[in-house]
C-alpha atoms as a PDB file:
ATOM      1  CA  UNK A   1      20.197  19.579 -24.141  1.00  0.00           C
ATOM      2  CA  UNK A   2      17.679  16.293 -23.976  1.00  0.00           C
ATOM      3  CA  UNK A   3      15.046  15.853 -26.151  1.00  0.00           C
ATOM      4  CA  UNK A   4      12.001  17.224 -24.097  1.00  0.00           C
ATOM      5  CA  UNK A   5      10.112  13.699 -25.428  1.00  0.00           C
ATOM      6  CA  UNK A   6      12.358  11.761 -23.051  1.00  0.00           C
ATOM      7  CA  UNK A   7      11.223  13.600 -20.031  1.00  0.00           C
ATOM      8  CA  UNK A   8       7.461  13.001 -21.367  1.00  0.00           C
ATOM      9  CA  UNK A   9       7.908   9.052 -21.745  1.00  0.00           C
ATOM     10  CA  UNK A  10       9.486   8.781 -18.623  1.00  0.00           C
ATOM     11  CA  UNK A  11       6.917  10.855 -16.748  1.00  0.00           C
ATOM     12  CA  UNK A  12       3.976   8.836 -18.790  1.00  0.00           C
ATOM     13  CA  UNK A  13       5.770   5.496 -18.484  1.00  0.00           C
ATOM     14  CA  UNK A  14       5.996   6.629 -13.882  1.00  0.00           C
ATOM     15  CA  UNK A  15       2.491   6.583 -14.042  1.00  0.00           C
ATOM     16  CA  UNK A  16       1.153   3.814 -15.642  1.00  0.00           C
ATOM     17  CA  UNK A  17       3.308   1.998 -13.162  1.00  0.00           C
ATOM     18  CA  UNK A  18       2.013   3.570 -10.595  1.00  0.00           C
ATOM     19  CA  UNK A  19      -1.626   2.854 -11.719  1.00  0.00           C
ATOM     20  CA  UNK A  20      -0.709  -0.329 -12.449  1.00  0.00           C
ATOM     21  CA  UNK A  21       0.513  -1.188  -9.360  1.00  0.00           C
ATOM     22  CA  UNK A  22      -2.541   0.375  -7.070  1.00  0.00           C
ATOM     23  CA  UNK A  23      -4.498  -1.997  -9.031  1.00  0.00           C
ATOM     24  CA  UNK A  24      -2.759  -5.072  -8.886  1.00  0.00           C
ATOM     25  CA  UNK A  25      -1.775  -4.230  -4.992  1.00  0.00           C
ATOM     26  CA  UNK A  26      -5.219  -3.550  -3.920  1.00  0.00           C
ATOM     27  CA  UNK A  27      -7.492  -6.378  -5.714  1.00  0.00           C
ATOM     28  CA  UNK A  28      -8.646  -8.904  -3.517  1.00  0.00           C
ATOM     29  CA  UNK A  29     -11.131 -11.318  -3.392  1.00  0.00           C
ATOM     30  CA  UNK A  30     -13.696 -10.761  -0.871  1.00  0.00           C
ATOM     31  CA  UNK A  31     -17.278 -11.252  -0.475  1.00  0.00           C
ATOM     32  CA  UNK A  32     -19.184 -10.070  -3.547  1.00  0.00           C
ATOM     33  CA  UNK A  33     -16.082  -9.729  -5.433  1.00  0.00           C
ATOM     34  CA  UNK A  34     -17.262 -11.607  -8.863  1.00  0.00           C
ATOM     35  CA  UNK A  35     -14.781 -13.525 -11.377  1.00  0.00           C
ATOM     36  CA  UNK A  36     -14.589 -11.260 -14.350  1.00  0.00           C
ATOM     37  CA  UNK A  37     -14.173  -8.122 -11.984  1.00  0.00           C
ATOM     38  CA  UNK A  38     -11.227  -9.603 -10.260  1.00  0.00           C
ATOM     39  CA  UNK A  39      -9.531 -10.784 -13.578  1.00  0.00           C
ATOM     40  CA  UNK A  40     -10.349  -7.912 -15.153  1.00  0.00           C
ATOM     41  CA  UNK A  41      -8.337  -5.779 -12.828  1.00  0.00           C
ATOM     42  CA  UNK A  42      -5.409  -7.804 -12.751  1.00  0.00           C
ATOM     43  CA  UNK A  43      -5.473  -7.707 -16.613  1.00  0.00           C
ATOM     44  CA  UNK A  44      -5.793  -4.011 -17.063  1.00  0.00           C
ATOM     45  CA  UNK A  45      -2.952  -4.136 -14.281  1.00  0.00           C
ATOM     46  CA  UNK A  46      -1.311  -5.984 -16.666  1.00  0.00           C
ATOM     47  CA  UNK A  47      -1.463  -4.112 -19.716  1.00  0.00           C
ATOM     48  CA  UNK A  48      -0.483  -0.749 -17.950  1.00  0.00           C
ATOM     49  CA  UNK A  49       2.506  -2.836 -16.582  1.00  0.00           C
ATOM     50  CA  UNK A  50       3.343  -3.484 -20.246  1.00  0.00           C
ATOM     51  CA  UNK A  51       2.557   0.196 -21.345  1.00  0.00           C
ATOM     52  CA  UNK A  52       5.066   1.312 -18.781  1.00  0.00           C
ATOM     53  CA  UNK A  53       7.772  -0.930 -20.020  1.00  0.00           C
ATOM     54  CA  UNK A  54       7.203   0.516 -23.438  1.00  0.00           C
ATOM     55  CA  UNK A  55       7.588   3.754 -22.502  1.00  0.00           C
ATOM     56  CA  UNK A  56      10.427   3.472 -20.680  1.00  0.00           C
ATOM     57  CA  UNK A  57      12.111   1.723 -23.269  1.00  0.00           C
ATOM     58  CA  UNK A  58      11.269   3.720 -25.322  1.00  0.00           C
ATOM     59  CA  UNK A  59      12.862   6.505 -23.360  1.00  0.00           C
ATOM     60  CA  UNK A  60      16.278   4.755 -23.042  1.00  0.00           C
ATOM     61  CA  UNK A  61      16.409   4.052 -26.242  1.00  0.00           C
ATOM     62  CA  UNK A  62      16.205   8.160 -27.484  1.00  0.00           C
ATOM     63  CA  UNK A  63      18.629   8.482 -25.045  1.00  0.00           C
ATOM     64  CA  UNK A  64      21.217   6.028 -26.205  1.00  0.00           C
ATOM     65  CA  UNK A  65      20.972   7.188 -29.809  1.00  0.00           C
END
């Protein structure tokens, strides 16, 4: 049987994507939309996208011990 940390990386690493990827899909720039919010979003888009990547790494790599 797996490790049960696997299954918890993989499940972490799903939804950091998923967050990720509501962000960075739904920021726009419309009218009152201000610099640093907009930037902002698509940076903390970009650091979940990173978390993600770790995790699932991370996962892959417990598995292919």
């Amino acid at each position: 049987m797996e490790e049960p940390q696997v299954y918890v990386f993989l499940v972490i690493g799903a939804i950091c994507m998923l967050i990720a990827s509501l962000f960075a899909g739904n920021a726009e720039w419309v009218l009152g939309t201000t610099t640093a919010s907009f930037y902002g979003t698509l940076a903390i888009a970009f650091v979940l996208m990173l978390a993600a990547g770790i995790f699932l790494v991370s996962a892959a790599k417990i598995v292919c011990k």
